[in-house]
C-alpha atoms as a PDB file:
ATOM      1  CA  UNK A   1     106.786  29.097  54.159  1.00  0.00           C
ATOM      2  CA  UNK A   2     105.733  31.709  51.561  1.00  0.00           C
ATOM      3  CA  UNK A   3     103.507  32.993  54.323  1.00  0.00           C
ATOM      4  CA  UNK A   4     105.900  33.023  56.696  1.00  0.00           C
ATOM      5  CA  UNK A   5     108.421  34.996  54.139  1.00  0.00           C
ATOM      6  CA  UNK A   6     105.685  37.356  53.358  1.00  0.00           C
ATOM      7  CA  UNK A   7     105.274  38.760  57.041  1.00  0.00           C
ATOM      8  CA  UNK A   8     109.348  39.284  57.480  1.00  0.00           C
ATOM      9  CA  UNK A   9     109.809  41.401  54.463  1.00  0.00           C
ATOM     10  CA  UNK A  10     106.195  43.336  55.269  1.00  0.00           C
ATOM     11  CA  UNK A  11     107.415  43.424  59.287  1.00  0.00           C
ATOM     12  CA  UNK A  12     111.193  45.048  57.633  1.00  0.00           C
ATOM     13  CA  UNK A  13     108.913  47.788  55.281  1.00  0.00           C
ATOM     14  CA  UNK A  14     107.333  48.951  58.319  1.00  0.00           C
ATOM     15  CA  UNK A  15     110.017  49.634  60.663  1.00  0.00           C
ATOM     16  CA  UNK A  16     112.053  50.930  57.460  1.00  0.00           C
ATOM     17  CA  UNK A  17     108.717  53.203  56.857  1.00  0.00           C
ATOM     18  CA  UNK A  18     108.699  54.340  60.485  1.00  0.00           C
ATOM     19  CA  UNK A  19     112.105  55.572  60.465  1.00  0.00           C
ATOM     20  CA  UNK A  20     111.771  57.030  57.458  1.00  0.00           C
ATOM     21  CA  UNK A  21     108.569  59.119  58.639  1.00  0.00           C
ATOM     22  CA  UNK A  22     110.269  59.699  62.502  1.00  0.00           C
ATOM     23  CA  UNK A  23     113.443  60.885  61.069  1.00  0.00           C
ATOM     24  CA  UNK A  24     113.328  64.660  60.847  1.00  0.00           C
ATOM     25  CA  UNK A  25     114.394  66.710  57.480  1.00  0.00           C
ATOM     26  CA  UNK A  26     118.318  68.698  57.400  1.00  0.00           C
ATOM     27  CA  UNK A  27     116.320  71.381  57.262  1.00  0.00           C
ATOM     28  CA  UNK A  28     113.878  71.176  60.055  1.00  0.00           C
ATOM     29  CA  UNK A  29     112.796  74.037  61.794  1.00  0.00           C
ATOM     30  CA  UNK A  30     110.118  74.823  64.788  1.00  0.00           C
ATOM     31  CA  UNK A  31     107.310  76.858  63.548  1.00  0.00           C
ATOM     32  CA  UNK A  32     107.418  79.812  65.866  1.00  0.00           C
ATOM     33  CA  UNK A  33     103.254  80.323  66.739  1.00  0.00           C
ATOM     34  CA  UNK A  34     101.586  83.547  66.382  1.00  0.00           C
ATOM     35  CA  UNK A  35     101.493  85.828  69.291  1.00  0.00           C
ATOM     36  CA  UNK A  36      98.455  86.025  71.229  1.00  0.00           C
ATOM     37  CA  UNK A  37      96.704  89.162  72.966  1.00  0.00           C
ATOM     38  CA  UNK A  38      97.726  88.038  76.772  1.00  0.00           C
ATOM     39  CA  UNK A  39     101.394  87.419  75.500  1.00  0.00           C
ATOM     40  CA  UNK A  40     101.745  91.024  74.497  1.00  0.00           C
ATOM     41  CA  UNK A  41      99.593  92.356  77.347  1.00  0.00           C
ATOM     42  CA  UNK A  42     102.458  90.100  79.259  1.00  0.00           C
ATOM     43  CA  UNK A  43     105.559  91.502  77.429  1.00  0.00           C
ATOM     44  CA  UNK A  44     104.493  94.711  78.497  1.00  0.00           C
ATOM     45  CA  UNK A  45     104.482  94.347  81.381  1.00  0.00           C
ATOM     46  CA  UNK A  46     107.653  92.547  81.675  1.00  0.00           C
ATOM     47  CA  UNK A  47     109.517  95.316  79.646  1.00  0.00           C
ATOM     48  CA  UNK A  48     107.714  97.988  82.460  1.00  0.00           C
ATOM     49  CA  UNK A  49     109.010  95.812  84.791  1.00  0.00           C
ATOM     50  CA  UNK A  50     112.786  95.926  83.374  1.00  0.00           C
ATOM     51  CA  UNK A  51     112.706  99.499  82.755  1.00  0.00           C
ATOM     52  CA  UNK A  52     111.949 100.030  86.675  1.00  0.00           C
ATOM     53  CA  UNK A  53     114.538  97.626  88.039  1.00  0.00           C
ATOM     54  CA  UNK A  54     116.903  99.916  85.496  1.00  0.00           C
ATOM     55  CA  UNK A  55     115.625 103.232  86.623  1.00  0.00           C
ATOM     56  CA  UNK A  56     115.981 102.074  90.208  1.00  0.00           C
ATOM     57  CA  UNK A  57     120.158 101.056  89.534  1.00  0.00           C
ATOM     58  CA  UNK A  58     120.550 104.380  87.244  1.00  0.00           C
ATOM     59  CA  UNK A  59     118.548 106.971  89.999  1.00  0.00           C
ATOM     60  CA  UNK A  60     119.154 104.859  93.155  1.00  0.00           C
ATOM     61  CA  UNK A  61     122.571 105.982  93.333  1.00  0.00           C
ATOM     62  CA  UNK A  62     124.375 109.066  95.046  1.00  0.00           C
ATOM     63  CA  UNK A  63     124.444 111.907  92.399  1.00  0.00           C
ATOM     64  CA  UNK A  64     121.677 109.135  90.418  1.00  0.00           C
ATOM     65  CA  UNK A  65     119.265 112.565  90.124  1.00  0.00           C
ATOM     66  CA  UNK A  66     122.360 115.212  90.873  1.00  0.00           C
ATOM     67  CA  UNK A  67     124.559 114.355  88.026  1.00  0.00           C
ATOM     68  CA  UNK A  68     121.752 113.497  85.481  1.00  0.00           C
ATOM     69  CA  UNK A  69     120.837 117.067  83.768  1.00  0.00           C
ATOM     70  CA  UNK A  70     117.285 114.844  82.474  1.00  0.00           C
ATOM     71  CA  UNK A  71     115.982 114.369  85.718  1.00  0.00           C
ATOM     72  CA  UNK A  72     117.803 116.362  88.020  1.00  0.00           C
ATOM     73  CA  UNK A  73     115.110 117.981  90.212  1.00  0.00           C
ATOM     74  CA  UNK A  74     115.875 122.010  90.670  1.00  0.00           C
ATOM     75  CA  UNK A  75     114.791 124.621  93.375  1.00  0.00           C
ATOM     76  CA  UNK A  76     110.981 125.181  92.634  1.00  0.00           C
ATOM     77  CA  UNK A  77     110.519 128.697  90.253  1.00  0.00           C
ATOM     78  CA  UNK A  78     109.081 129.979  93.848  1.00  0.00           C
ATOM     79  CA  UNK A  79     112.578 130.230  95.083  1.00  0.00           C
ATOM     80  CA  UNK A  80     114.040 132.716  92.299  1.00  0.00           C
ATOM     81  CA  UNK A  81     113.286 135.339  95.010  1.00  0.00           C
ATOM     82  CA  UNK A  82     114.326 134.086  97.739  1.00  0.00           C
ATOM     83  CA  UNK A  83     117.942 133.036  95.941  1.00  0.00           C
ATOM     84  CA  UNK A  84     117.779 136.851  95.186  1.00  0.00           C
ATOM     85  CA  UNK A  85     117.256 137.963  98.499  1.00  0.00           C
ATOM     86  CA  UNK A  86     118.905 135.657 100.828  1.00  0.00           C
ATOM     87  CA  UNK A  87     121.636 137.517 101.630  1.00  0.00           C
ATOM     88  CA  UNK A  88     119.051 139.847 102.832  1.00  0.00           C
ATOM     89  CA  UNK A  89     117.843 137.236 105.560  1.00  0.00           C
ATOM     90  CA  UNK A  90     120.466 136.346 108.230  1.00  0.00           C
ATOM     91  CA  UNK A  91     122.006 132.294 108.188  1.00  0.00           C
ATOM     92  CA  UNK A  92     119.229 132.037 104.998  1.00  0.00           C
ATOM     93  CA  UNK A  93     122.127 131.903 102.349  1.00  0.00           C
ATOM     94  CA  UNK A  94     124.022 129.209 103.453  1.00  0.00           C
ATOM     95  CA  UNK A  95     120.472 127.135 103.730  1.00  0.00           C
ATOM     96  CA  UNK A  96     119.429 128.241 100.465  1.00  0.00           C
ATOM     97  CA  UNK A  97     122.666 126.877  99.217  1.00  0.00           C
ATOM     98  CA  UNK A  98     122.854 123.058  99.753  1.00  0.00           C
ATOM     99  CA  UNK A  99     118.965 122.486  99.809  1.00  0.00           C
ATOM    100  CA  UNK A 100     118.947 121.394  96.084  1.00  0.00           C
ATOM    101  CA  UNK A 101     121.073 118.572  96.891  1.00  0.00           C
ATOM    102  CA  UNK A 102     119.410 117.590  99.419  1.00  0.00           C
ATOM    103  CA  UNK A 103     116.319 117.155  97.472  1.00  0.00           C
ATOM    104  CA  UNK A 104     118.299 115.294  95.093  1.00  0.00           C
ATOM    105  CA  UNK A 105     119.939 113.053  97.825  1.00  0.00           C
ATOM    106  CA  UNK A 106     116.228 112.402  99.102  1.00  0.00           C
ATOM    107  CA  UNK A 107     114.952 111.469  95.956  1.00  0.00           C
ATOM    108  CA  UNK A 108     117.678 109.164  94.919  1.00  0.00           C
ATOM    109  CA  UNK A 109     117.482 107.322  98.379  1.00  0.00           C
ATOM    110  CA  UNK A 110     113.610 107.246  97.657  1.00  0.00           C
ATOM    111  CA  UNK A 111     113.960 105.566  94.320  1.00  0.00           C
ATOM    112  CA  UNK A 112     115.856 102.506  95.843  1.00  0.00           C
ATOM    113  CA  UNK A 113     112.809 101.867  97.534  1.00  0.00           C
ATOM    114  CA  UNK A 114     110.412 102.469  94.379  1.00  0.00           C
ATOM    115  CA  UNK A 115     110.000  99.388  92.968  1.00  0.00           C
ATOM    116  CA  UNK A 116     106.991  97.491  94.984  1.00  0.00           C
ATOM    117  CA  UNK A 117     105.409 101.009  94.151  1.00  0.00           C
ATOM    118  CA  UNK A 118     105.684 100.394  90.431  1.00  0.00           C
ATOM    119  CA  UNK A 119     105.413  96.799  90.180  1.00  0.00           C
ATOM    120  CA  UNK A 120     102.242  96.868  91.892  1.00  0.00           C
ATOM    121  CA  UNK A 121     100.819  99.603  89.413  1.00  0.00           C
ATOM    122  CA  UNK A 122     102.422  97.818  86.303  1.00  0.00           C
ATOM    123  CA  UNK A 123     100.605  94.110  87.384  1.00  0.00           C
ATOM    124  CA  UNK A 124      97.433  95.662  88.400  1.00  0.00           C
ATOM    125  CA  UNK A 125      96.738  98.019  85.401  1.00  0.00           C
ATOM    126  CA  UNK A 126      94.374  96.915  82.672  1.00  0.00           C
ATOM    127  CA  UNK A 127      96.003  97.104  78.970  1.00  0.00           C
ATOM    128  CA  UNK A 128      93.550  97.039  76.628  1.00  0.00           C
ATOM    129  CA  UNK A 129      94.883  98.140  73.361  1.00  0.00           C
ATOM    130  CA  UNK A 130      97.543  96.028  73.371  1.00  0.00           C
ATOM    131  CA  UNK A 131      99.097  95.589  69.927  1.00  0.00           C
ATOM    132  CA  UNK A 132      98.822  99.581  69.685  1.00  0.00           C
ATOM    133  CA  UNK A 133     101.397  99.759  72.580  1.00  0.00           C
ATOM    134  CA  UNK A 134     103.624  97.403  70.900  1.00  0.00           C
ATOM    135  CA  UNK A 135     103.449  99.010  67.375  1.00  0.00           C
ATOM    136  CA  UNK A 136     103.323 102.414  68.530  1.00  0.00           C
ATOM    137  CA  UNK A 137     105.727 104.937  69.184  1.00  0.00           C
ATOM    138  CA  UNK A 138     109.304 103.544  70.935  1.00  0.00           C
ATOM    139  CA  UNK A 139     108.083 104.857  74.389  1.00  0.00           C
ATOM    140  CA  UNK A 140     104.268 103.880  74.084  1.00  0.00           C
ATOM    141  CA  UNK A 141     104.273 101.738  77.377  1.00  0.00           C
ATOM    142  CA  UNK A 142     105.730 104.084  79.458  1.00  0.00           C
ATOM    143  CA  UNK A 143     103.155 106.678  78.032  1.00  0.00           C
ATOM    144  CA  UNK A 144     100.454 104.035  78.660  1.00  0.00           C
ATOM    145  CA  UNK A 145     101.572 103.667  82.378  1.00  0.00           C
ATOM    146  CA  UNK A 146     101.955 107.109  83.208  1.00  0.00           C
ATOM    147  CA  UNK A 147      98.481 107.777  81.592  1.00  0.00           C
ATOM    148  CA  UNK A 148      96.775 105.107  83.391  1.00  0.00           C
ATOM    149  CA  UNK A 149      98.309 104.652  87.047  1.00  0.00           C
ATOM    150  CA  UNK A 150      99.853 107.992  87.888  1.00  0.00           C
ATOM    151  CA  UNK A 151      97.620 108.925  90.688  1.00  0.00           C
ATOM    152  CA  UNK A 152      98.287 104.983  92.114  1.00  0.00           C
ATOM    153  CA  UNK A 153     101.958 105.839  90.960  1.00  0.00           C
ATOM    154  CA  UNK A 154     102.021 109.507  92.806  1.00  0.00           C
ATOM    155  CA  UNK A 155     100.397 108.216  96.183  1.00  0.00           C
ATOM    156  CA  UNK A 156     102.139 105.372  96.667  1.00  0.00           C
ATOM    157  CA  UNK A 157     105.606 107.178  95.935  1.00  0.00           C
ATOM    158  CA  UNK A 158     104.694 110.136  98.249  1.00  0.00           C
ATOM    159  CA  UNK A 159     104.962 108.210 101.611  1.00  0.00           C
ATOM    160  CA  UNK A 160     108.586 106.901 100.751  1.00  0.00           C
ATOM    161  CA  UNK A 161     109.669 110.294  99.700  1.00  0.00           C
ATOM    162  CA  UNK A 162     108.704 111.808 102.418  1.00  0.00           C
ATOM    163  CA  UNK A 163     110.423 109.060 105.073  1.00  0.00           C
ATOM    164  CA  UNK A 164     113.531 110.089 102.289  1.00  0.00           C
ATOM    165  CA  UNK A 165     112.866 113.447 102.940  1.00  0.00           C
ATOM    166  CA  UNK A 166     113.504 113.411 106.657  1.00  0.00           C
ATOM    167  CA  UNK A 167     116.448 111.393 106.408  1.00  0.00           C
ATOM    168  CA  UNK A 168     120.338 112.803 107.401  1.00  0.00           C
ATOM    169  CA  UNK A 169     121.791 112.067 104.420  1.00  0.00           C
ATOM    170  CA  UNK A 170     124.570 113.844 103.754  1.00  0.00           C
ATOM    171  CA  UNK A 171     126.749 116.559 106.430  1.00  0.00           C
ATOM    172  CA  UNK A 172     123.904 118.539 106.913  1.00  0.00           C
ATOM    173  CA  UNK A 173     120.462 118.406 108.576  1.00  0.00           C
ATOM    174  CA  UNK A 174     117.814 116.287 106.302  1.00  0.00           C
ATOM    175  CA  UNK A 175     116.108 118.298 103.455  1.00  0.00           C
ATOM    176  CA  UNK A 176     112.869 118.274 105.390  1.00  0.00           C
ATOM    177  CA  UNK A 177     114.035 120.241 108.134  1.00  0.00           C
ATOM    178  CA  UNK A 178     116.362 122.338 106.217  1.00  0.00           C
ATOM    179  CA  UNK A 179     113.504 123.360 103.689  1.00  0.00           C
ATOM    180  CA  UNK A 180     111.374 124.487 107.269  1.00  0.00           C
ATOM    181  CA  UNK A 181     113.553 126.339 108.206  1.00  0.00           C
ATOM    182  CA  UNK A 182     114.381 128.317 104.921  1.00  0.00           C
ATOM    183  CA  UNK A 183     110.295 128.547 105.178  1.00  0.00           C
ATOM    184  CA  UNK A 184     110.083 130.142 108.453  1.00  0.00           C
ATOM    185  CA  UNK A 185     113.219 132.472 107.666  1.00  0.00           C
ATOM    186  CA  UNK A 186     111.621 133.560 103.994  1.00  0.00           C
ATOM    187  CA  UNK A 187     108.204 134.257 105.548  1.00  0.00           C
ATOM    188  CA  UNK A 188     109.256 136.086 108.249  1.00  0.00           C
ATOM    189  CA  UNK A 189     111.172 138.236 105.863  1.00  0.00           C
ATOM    190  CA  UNK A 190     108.824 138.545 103.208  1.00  0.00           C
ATOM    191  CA  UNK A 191     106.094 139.617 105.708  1.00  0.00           C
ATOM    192  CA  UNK A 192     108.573 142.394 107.270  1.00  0.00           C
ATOM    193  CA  UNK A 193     108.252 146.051 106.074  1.00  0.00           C
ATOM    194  CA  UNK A 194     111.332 144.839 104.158  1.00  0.00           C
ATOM    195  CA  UNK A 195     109.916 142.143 102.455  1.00  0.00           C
ATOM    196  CA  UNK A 196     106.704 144.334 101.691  1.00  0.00           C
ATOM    197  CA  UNK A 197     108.744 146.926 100.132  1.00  0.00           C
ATOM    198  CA  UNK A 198     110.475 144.662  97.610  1.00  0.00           C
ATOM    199  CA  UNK A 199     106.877 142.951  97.142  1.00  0.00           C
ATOM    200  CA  UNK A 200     108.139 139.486  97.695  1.00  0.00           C
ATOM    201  CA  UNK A 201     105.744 136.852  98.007  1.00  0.00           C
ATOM    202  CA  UNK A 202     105.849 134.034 100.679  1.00  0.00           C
ATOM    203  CA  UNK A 203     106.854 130.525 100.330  1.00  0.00           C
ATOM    204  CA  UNK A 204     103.912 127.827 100.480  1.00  0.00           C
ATOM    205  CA  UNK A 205     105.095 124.701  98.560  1.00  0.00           C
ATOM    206  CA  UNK A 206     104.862 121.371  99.795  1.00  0.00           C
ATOM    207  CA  UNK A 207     108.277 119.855  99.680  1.00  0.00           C
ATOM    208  CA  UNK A 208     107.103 116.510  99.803  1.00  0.00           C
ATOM    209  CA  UNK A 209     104.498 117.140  96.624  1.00  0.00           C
ATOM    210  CA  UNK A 210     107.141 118.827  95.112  1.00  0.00           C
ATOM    211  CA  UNK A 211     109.825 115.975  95.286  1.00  0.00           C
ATOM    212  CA  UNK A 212     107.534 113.309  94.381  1.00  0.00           C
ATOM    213  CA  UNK A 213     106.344 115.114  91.502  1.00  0.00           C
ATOM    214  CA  UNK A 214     109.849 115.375  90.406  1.00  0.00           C
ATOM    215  CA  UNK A 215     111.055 112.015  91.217  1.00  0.00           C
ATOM    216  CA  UNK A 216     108.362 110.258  89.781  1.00  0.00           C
ATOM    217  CA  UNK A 217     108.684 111.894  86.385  1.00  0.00           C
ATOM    218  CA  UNK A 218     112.629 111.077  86.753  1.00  0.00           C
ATOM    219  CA  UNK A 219     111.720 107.133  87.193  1.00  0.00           C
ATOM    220  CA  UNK A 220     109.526 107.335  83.921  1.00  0.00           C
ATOM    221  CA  UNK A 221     111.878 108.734  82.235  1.00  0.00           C
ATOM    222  CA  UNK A 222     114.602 105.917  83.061  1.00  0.00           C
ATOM    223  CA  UNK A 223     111.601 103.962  82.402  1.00  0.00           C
ATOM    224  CA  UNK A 224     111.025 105.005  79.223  1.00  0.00           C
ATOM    225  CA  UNK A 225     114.805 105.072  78.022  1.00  0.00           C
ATOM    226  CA  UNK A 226     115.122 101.309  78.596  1.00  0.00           C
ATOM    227  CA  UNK A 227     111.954 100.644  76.949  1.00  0.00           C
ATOM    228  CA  UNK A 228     113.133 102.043  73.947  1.00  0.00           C
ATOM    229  CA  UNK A 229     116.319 100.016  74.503  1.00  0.00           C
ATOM    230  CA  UNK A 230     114.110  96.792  74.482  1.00  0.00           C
ATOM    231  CA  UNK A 231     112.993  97.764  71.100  1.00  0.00           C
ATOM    232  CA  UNK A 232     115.771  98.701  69.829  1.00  0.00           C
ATOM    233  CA  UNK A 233     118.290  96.146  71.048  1.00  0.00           C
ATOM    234  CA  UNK A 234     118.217  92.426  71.046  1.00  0.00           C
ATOM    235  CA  UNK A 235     121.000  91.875  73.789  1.00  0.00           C
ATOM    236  CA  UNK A 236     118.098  93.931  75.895  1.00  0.00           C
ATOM    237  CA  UNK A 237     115.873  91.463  75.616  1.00  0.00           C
ATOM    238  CA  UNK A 238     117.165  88.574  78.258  1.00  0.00           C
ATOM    239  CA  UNK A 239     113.684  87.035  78.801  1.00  0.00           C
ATOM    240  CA  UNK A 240     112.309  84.984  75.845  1.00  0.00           C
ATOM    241  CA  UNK A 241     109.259  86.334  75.959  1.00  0.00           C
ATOM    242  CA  UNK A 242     110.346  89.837  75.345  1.00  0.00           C
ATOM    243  CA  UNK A 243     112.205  88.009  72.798  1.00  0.00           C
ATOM    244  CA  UNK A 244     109.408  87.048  71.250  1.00  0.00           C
ATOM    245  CA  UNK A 245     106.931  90.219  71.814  1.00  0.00           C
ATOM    246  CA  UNK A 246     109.467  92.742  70.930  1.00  0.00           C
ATOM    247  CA  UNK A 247     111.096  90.788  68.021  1.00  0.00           C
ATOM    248  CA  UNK A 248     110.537  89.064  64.668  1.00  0.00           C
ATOM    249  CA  UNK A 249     107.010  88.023  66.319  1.00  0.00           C
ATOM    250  CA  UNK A 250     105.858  91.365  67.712  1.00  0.00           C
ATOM    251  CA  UNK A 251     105.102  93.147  64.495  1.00  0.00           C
ATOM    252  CA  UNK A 252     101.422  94.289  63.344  1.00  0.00           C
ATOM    253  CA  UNK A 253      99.064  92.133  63.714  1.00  0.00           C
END
């Protein structure tokens, strides 16, 4: 009987020990784990990724490059002259007029289609210093991108601005065409006796190296403005792991 007693009141301690030990504290809390290299490498990324998607919205929009005086893209310095001149050159004024918004209208219609361009440099790039991006200055990812993938960056833009280029997008004739023809009229006068006695020079820029030049430093600087809003902002950060890259977690290591 005593034996029998003995193994109730040892069975009760044990369950009463278990439930002690399985019941968590009032003041119980997950230990949040250290960051590791390929998380930040991965926040990166992801905060690349959400700058893009926010240039694309901000840019990708009629007057998106027009109205913004950061990234609006202006007649190349090569033109001064032929702004000066153009009432000089017959039906050249009225060209000379309404080709910066084209160029603007063909870079913001380019920019809706930008984003495989980026995403594919972002997700391919190696990032090898990666807790100097994160503790470094508020745009050092953007910096880091544009340092590392601009020529991947530049030629894979350049084929959708130029399809943007040659597209009818407002009243007028696409920038492409009106740009050749402003060409053709310029260099015809600037080759004249005319032209040769005001000493202008002809035009020879590419207008689809120009644009994409333009354009592409427009989307990095978009890029870089919500990166810097990641930082700086916890409602920015959506994702949980740029919650945990870019906040309490994601400082010096």
């Amino acid at each position: 009987m005593k034996y029998k007693l003995l193994l109730l009141v040892t069975g009760v301690l044990f369950f009463v020990s278990c439930e002690v030990v399985l019941k968590p504290g009032n003041n119980y809390a997950e230990v949040e784990q250290p960051l590791s290299d390929t998380e930040v490498a991965a926040g990166l990324r992801k905060a690349l990724m959400a700058g893009t998607l926010s240039a694309v919205d901000t840019l990708g929009q009629v007057n998106g490059f027009y109205n913004n005086t950061d990234v609006r893209i202006p007649l190349p310095a090569e033109m001064d002259n032929v702004i000066k001149y153009a009432k000089k050159v017959p039906g050249l004024e009225k060209l000379v007029s309404t080709i910066e918004l084209q160029i603007n209208r063909a870079a913001e219609d380019a920019a809706q289609q930008a984003v495989p361009v980026f995403e594919e440099a972002i997700n391919t790039m190696p990032i090898y210093d990666v807790w100097g991006i994160l503790n470094g200055e508020e745009t050092a990812a953007t910096y880091y991108l544009k340092e590392k993938t601009h020529e991947q960056l530049y030629n894979g833009f350049k084929p959708v601005v130029k399809k943007s280029l040659q597209k009818k997008l407002t009243g007028d004739a696409p920038a492409q065409k009106m740009w050749d023809e402003i060409t053709v009229k310029w260099n015809n006068f600037s080759s004249s006796f005319a032209g040769n006695l005001v000493g202008v020079e002809p035009l020879t820029i590419s207008l689809d190296d120009y644009v994409t030049s333009n354009a592409l430093y427009g989307m990095l600087v978009e890029i870089a403005r919500e990166e810097v809003n990641i930082r700086n902002n916890e409602r920015a950060r959506e994702d949980k792991l740029l919650q945990r890259v870019f906040g309490r977690s994601g400082k010096k290591k």
